[in-house]
C-alpha atoms as a PDB file:
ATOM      1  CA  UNK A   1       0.000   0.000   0.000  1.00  0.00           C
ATOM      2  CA  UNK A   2       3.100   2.362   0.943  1.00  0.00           C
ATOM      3  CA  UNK A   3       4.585   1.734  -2.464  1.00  0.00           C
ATOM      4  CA  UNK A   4       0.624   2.720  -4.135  1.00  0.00           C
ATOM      5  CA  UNK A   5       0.774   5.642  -2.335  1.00  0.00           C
ATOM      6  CA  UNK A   6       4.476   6.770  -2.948  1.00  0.00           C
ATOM      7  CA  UNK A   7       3.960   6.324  -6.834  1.00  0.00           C
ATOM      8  CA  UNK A   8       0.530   8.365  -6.873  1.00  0.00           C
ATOM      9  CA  UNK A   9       2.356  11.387  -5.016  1.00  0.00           C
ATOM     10  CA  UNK A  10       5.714  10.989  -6.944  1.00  0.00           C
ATOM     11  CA  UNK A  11       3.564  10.700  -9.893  1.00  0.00           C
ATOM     12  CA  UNK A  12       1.349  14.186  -9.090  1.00  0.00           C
ATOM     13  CA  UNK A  13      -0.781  13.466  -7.121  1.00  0.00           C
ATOM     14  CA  UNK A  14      -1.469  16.298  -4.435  1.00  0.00           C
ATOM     15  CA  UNK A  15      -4.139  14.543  -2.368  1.00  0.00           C
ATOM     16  CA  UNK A  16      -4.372  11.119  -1.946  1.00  0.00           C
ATOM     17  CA  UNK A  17      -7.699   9.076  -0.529  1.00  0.00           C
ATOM     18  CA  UNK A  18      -6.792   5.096   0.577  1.00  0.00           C
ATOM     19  CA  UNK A  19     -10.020   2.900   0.575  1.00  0.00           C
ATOM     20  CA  UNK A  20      -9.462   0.333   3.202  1.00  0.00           C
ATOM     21  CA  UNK A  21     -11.935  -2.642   3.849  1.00  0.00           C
ATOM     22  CA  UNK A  22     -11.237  -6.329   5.012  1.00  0.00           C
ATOM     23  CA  UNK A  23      -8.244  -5.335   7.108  1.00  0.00           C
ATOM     24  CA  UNK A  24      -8.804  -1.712   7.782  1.00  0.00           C
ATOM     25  CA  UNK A  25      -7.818  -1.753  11.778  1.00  0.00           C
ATOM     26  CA  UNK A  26      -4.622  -3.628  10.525  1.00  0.00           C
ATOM     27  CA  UNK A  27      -3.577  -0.909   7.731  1.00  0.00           C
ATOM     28  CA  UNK A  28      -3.994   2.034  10.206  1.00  0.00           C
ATOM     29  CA  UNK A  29      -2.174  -0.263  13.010  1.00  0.00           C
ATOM     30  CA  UNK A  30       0.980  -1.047  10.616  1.00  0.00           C
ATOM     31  CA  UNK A  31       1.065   1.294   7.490  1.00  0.00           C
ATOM     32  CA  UNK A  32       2.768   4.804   6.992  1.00  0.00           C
ATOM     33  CA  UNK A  33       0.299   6.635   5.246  1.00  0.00           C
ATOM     34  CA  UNK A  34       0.674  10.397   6.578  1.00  0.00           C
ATOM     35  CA  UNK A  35      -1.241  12.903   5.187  1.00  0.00           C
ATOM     36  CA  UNK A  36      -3.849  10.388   3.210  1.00  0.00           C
ATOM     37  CA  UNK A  37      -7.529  10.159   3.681  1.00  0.00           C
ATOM     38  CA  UNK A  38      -8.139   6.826   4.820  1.00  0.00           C
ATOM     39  CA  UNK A  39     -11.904   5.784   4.209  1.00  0.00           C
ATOM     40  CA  UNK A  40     -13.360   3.041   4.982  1.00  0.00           C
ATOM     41  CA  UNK A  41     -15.404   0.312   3.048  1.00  0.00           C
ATOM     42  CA  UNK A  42     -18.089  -1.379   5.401  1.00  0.00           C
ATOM     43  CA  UNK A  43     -19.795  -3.286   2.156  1.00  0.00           C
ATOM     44  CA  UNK A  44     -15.203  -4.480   1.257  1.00  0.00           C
ATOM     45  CA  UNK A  45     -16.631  -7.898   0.540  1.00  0.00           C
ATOM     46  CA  UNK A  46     -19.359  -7.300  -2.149  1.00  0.00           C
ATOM     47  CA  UNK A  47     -16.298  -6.105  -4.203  1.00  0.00           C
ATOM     48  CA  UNK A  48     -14.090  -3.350  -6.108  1.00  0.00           C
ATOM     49  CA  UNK A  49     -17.598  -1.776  -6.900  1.00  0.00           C
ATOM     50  CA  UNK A  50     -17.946  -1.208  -3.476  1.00  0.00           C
ATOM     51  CA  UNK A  51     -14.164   0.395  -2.643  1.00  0.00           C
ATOM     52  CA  UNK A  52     -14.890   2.459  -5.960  1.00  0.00           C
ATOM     53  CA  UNK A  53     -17.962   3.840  -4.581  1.00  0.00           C
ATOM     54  CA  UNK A  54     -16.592   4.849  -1.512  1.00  0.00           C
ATOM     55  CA  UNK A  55     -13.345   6.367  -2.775  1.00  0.00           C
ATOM     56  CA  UNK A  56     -15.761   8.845  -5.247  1.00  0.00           C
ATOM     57  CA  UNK A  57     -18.200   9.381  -2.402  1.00  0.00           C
ATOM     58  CA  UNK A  58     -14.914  10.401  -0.535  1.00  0.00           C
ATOM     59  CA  UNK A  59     -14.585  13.228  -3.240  1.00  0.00           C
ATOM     60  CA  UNK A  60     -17.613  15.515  -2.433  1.00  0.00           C
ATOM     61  CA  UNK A  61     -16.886  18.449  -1.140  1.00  0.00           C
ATOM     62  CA  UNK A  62     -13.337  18.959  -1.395  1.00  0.00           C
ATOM     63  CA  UNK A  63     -13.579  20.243  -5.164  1.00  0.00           C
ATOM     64  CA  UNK A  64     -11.333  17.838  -7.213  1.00  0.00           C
ATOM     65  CA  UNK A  65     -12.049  17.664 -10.539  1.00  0.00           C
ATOM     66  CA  UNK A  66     -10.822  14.264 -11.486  1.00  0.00           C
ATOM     67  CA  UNK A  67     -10.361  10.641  -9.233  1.00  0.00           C
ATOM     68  CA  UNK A  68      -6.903   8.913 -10.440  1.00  0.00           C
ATOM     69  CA  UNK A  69      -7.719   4.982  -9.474  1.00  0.00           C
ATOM     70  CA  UNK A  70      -4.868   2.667  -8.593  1.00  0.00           C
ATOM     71  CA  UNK A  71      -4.442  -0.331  -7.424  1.00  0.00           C
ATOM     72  CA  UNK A  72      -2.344  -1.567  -4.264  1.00  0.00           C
ATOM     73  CA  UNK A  73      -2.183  -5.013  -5.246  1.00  0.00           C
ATOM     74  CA  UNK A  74      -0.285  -4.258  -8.735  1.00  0.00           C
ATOM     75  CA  UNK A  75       3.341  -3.134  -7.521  1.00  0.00           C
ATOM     76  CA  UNK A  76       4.476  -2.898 -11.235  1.00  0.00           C
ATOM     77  CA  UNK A  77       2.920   0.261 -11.527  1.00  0.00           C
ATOM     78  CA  UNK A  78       5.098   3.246 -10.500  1.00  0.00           C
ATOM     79  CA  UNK A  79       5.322   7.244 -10.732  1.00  0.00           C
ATOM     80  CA  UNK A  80       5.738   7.354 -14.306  1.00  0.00           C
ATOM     81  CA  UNK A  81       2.633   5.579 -15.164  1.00  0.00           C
ATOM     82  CA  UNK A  82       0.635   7.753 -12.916  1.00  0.00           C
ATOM     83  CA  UNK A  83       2.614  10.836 -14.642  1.00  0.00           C
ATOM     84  CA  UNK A  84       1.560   9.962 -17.946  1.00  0.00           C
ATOM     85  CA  UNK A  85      -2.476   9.609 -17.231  1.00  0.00           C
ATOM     86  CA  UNK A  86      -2.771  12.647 -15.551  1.00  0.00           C
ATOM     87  CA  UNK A  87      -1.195  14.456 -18.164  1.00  0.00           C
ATOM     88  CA  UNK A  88      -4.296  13.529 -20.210  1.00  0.00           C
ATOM     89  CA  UNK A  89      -6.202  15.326 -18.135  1.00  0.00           C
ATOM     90  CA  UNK A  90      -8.323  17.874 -19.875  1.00  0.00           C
ATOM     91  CA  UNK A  91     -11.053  18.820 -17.890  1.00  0.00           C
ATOM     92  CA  UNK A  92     -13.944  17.128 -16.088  1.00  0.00           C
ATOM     93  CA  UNK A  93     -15.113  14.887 -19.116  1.00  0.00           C
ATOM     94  CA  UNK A  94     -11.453  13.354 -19.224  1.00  0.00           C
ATOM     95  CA  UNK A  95     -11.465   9.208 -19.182  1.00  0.00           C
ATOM     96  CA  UNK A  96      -8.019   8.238 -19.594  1.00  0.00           C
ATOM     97  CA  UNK A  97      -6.867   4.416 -18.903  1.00  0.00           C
ATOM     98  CA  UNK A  98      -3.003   3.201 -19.087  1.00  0.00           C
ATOM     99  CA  UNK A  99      -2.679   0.780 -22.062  1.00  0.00           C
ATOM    100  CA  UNK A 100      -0.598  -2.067 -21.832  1.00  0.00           C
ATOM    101  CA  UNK A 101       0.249  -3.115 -25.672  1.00  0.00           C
ATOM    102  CA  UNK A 102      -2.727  -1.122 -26.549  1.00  0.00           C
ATOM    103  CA  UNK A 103      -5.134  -3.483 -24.006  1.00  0.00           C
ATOM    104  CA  UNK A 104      -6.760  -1.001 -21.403  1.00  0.00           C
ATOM    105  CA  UNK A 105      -5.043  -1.120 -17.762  1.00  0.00           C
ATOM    106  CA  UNK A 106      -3.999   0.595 -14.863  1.00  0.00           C
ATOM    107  CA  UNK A 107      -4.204   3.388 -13.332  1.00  0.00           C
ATOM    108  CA  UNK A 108      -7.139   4.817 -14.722  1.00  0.00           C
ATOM    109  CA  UNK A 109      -8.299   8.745 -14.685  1.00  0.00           C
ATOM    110  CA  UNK A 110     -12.234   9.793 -14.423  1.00  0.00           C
ATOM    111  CA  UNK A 111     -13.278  13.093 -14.825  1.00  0.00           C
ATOM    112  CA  UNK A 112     -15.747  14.340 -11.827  1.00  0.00           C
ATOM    113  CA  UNK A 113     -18.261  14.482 -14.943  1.00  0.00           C
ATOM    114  CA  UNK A 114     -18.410  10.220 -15.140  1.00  0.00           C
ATOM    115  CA  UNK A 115     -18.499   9.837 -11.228  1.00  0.00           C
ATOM    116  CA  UNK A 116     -22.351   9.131 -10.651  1.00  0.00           C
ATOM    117  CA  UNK A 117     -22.597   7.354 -13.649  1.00  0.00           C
ATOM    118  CA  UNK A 118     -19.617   4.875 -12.529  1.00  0.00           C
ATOM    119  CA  UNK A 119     -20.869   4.987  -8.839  1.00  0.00           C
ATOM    120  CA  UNK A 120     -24.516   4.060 -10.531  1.00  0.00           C
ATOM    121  CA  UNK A 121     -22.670   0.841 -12.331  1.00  0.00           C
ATOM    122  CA  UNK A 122     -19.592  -0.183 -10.026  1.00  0.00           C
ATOM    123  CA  UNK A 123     -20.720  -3.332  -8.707  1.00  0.00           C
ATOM    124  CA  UNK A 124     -19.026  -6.758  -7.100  1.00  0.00           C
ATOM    125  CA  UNK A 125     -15.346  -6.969  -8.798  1.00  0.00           C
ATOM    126  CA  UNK A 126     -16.200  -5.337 -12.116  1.00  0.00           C
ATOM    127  CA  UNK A 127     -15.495  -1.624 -10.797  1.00  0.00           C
ATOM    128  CA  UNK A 128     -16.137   0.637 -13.662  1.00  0.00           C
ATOM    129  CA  UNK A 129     -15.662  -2.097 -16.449  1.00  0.00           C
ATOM    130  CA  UNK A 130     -19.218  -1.814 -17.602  1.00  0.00           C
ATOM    131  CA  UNK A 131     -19.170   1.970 -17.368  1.00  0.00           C
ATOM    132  CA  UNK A 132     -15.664   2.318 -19.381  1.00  0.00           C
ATOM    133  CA  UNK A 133     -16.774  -0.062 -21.491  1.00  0.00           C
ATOM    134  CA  UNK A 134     -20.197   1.978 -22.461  1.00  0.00           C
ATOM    135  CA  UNK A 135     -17.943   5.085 -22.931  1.00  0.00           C
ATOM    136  CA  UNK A 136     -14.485   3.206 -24.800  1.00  0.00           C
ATOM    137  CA  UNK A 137     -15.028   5.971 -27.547  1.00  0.00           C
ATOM    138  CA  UNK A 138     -14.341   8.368 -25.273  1.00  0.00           C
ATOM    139  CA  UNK A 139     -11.582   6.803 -23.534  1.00  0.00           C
ATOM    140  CA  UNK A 140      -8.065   8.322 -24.336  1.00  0.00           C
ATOM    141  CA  UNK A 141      -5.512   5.369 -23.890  1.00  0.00           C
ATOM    142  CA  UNK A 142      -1.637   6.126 -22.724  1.00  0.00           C
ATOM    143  CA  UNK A 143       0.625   3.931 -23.210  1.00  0.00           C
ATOM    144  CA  UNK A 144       2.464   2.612 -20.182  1.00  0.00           C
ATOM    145  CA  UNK A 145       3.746  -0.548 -21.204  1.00  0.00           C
ATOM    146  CA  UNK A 146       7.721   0.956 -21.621  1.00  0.00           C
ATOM    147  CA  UNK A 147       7.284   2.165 -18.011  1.00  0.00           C
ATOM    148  CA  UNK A 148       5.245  -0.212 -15.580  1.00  0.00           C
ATOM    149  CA  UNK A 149       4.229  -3.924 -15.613  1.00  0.00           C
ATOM    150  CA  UNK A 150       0.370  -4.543 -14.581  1.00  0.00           C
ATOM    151  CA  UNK A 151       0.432  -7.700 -13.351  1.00  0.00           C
ATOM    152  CA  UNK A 152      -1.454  -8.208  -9.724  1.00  0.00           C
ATOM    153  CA  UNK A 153      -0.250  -9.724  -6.786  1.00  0.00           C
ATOM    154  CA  UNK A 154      -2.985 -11.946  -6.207  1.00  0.00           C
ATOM    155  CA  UNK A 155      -1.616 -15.238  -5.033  1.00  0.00           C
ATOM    156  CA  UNK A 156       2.167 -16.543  -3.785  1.00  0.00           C
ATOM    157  CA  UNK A 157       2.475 -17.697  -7.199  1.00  0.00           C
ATOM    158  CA  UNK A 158       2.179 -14.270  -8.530  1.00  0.00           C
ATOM    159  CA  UNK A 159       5.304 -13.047  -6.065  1.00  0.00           C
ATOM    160  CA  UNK A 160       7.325 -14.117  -9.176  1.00  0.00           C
ATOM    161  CA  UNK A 161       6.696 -11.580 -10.927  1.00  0.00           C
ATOM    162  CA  UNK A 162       8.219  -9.393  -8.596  1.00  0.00           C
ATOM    163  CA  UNK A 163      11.642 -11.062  -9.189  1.00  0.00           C
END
């Protein structure tokens, strides 16, 4: 999660809101996370959806104008990724989603504009999948590939790819 954060600040990020769920006592017990919003997820195990909807619902109020989403369990991903999206950044109707060899990835950029309309279709582990893929014409994809590796650390299996 330290490593998430580190790579959305070095990457531009100025404020940075951490969704915690399942072990959310455990995170604020052992994690460095100064300065971040940490927000809870009561509904964690009905999936991403769920953390999705809670990190936008985080948003109202303090006047951001776009959500950068990344994920803590894909430690390829680094500053220069993050860079790159929010350079696409052109006002509230911005989508932009790191490509990977042109296939749609991580980290991903929505505009304020498309956050009720993902909150309205975030649900279990599909996040804003059905949303993005409603809008793909509107999507503007960056290339990331030269500069990150989106594979997820999901299992012990997957700690090879971190060799």
């Amino acid at each position: 999660m330290e490593h998430a954060v580190r790579a959305l600040r070095e990457g531009g990020c100025t404020a940075v809101h951490v969704v915690l769920g399942a072990q959310a006592d455990d995170v604020r017990a052992r994690a460095s996370l100064p300065g971040c919003t940490l927000v809870d997820n009561p509904d964690w195990g009905q999936g991403m959806g769920s953390s999705l909807r809670a990190g936008l619902d985080s948003l109202a109020g303090t006047g951001a104008r776009a959500a950068l989403v990344s994920l803590v369990d894909q430690p390829g991903i680094g500053s220069e990724a993050v860079t790159r999206i929010l350079a696409a950044y052109e006002g509230e109707e911005t989508l932009a989603c790191a490509a990977y060899d042109g296939a749609r990835g991580h980290p991903v950029l929505f505009g304020a504009a498309h956050w009720a309309g993902i909150a309205a279709t975030a649900t279990g582990d599909r996040g804003a999948r059905a949303y993005l893929k409603e809008h793909r014409q509107a999507i503007t994809l960056v290339e990331c590939g030269d500069v990150a590796r989106p594979f997820d650390i999901d299992t012990e299996a997957d700690l090879a790819h971190l060799e």
